[in-house]
Structure formats: C-alpha cells, structure tokens
Protein backbone atom coordinates (compact mmCIF):
# COMPACT_ATOMS: atom_id res chain seq x y z
CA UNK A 1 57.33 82.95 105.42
CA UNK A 2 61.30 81.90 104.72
CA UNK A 3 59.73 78.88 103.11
CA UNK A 4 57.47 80.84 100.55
CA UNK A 5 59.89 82.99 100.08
CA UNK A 6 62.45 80.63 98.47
CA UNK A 7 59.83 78.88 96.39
CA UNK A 8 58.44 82.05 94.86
CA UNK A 9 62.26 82.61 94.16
CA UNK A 10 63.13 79.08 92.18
CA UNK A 11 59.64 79.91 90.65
CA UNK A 12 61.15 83.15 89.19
CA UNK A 13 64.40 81.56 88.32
CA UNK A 14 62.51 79.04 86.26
CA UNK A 15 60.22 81.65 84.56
CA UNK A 16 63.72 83.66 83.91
CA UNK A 17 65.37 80.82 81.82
CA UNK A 18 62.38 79.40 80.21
CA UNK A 19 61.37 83.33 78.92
CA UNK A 20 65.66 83.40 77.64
CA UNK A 21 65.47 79.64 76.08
CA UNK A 22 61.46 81.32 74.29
CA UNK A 23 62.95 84.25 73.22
CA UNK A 24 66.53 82.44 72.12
CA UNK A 25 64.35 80.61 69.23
CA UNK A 26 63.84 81.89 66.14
CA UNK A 27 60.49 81.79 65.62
CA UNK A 28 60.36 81.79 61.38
CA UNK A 29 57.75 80.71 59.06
CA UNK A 30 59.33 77.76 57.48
CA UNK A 31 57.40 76.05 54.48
CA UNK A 32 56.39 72.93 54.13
CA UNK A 33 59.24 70.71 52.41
CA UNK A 34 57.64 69.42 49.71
CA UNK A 35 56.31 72.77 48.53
CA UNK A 36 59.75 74.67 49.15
CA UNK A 37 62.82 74.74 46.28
CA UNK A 38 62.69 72.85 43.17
CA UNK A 39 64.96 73.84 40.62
CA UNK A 40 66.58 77.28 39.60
CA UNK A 41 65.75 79.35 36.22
CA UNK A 42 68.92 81.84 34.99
CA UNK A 43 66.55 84.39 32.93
CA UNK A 44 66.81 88.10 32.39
CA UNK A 45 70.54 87.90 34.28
CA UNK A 46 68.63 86.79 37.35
CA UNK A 47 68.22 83.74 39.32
CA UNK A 48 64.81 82.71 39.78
CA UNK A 49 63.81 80.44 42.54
CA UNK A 50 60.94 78.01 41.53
CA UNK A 51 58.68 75.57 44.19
CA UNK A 52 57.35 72.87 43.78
CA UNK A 53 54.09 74.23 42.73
CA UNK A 54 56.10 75.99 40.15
CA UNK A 55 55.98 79.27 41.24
CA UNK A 56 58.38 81.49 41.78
CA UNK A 57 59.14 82.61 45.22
CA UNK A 58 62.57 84.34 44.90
CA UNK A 59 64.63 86.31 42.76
CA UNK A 60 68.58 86.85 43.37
CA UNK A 61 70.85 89.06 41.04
CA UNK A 62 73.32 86.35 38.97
CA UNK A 63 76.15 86.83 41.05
CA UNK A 64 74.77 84.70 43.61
CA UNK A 65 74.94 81.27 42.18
CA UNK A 66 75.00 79.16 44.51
CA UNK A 67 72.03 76.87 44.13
CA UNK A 68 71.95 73.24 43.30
CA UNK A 69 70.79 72.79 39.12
CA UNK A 70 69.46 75.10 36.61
CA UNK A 71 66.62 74.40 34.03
CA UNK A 72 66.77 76.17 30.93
CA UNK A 73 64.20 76.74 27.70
CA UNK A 74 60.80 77.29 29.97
CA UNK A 75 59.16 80.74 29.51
CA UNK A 76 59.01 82.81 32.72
CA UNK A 77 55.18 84.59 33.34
CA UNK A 78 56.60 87.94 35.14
CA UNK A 79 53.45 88.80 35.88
CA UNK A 80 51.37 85.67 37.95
CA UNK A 81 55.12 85.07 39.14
CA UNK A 82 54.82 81.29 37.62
CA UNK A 83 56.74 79.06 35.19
CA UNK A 84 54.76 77.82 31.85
CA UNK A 85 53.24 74.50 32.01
CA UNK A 86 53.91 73.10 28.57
CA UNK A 87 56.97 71.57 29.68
CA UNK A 88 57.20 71.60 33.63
CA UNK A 89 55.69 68.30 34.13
CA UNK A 90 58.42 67.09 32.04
CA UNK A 91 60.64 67.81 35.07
CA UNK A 92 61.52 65.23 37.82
CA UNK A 93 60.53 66.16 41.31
CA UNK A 94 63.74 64.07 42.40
CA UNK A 95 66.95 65.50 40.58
CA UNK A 96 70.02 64.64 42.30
CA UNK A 97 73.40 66.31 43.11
CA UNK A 98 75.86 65.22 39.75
CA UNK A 99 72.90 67.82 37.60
CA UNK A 100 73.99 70.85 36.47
CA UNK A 101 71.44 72.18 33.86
CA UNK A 102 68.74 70.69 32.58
CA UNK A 103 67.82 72.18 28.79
CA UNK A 104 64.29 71.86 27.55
CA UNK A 105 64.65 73.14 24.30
CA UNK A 106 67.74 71.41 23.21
CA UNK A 107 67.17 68.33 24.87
CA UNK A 108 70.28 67.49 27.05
CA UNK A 109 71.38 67.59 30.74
CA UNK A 110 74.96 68.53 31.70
CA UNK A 111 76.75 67.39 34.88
CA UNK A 112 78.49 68.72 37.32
CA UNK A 113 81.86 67.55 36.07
CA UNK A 114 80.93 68.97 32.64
CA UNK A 115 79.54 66.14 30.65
CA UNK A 116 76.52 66.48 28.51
CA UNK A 117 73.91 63.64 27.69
CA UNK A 118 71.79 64.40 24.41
CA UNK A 119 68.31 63.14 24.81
CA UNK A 120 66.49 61.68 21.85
CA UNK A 121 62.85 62.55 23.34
CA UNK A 122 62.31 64.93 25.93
CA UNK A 123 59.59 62.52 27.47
CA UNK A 124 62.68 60.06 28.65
CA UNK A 125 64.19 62.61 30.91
CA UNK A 126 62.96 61.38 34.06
CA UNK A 127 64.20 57.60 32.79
CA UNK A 128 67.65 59.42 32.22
CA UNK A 129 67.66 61.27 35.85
CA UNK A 130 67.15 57.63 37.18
CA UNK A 131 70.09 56.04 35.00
CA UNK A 132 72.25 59.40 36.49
CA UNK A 133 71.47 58.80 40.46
CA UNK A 134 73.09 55.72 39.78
CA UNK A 135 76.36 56.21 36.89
CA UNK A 136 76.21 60.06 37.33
CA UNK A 137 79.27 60.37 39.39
CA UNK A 138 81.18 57.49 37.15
CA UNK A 139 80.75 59.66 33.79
CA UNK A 140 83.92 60.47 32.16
CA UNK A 141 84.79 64.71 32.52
CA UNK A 142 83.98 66.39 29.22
CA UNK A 143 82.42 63.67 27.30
CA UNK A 144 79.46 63.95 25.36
CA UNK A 145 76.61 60.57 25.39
CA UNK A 146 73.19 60.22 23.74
CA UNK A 147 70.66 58.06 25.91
CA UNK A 148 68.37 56.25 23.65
CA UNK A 149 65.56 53.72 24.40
CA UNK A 150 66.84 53.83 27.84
CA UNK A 151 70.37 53.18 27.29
CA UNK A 152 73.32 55.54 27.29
CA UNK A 153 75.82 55.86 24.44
CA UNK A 154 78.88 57.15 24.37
CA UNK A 155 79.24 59.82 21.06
C-alpha cells in the first residue's frame, strides 16, 4: 500500500507542475506573419496600422510613434477599414530599416537619417527600395538625390 502510495504522490507532483508550466503560457492568438504589419499610415492625427492584405487592423492616437516607416498620399476607406488600391501594389512587401516615409503623391522616400530621394516614376519604387537595402545606411545626412533609370543622383 506504501508503494502505491508514493506513486500516486510523484503522479500528483507531476500533474502539479505540468498544470503551473500550462497555465504559465500565454495562450494568445498570434497571426500568421506574412499577413501581420506592413507599413504605417499618419491620417486624421492617428496612426493606422495596415497588414499585409491592406487592411487596417489598428489604430493608435499620434503620440505613439513608434513603428518602423510611414506611407503617405493613399486614401484611407473608414468605413470597410481598408487602404485604396490604386496605388498599394505600388508598395514593396520588403521595406527595410534606413525608410522613414514613403510619399505616393509626391514621389520620394526619406530616410531615417533625413535624406530624401525624388523618384522620377512612381513604378521604380520597388527598384529604388532594392538600391536602399544596399547604400541606404551610406547616404549622406540631409542630402537630397533623384534616382533615375535605376541610378541614383546626387541633386
């Protein structure tokens, strides 16, 4: 009976950690990566979160800035809680780090360390976004460039 006794006992220390490390976890709906953040929209004195499926899934008040690049110039539909589509698919899935803003309507991209590249056509920002993973942390502070038939100038 001694015998039992002690296995029922490691049995129920067992269950007792296993049901603390199960109820430790935080058990969370996480998305799925490659539909989660994309870029962020400042609109209205608002951030506005926007997936990959360009939709909008959150909305912060501006004082919390502290996401990674902001598009500007798309219109924002308040209502289906989406971003227009005439110019989304200009926008790279990929942007990295050294991008600040990306502006739609005036054609350029700032930086991180404030400089601004001019785009000639809006269709070669994705060839500029690949020219900036590479240079982007080698541009000058405060300069301005133009990138033209894949090249970038120096104004």
């Amino acid at each position: 009976m001694k015998r039992y006794n002690m296995i029922l006992f490691i049995y129920i220390i067992f269950f007792i950690f296993w049901l603390a490390l199960f109820i430790s976890q935080k058990h969370t709906l996480t998305p799925k990566s490659e539909n989660f953040y994309w870029f962020s929209i400042y609109y209205k004195k608002r951030v506005w979160f926007v997936d990959k499926n360009a939709k909008i899934y959150n909305v912060l008040p501006e004082d919390d800035l502290n996401s990674s690049f902001f598009v500007t110039g798309l219109d924002i539909d308040e209502e289906n809680g989406t971003v227009s589509a005439s110019l989304i698919s200009l926008i790279p899935k990929d942007i990295p780090d050294i991008v600040f803003e990306i502006n739609l309507k005036e054609k350029y991209i700032s930086t991180v360390n404030s400089s601004v590249i001019y785009l000639t056509n809006i269709e070669d920002i994705e060839n500029c976004i690949n020219i900036l993973k590479t240079i982007g942390q080698y541009l000058d502070s405060g300069k301005r460039f133009i990138f033209k038939s894949g090249k970038l100038y120096s104004i």
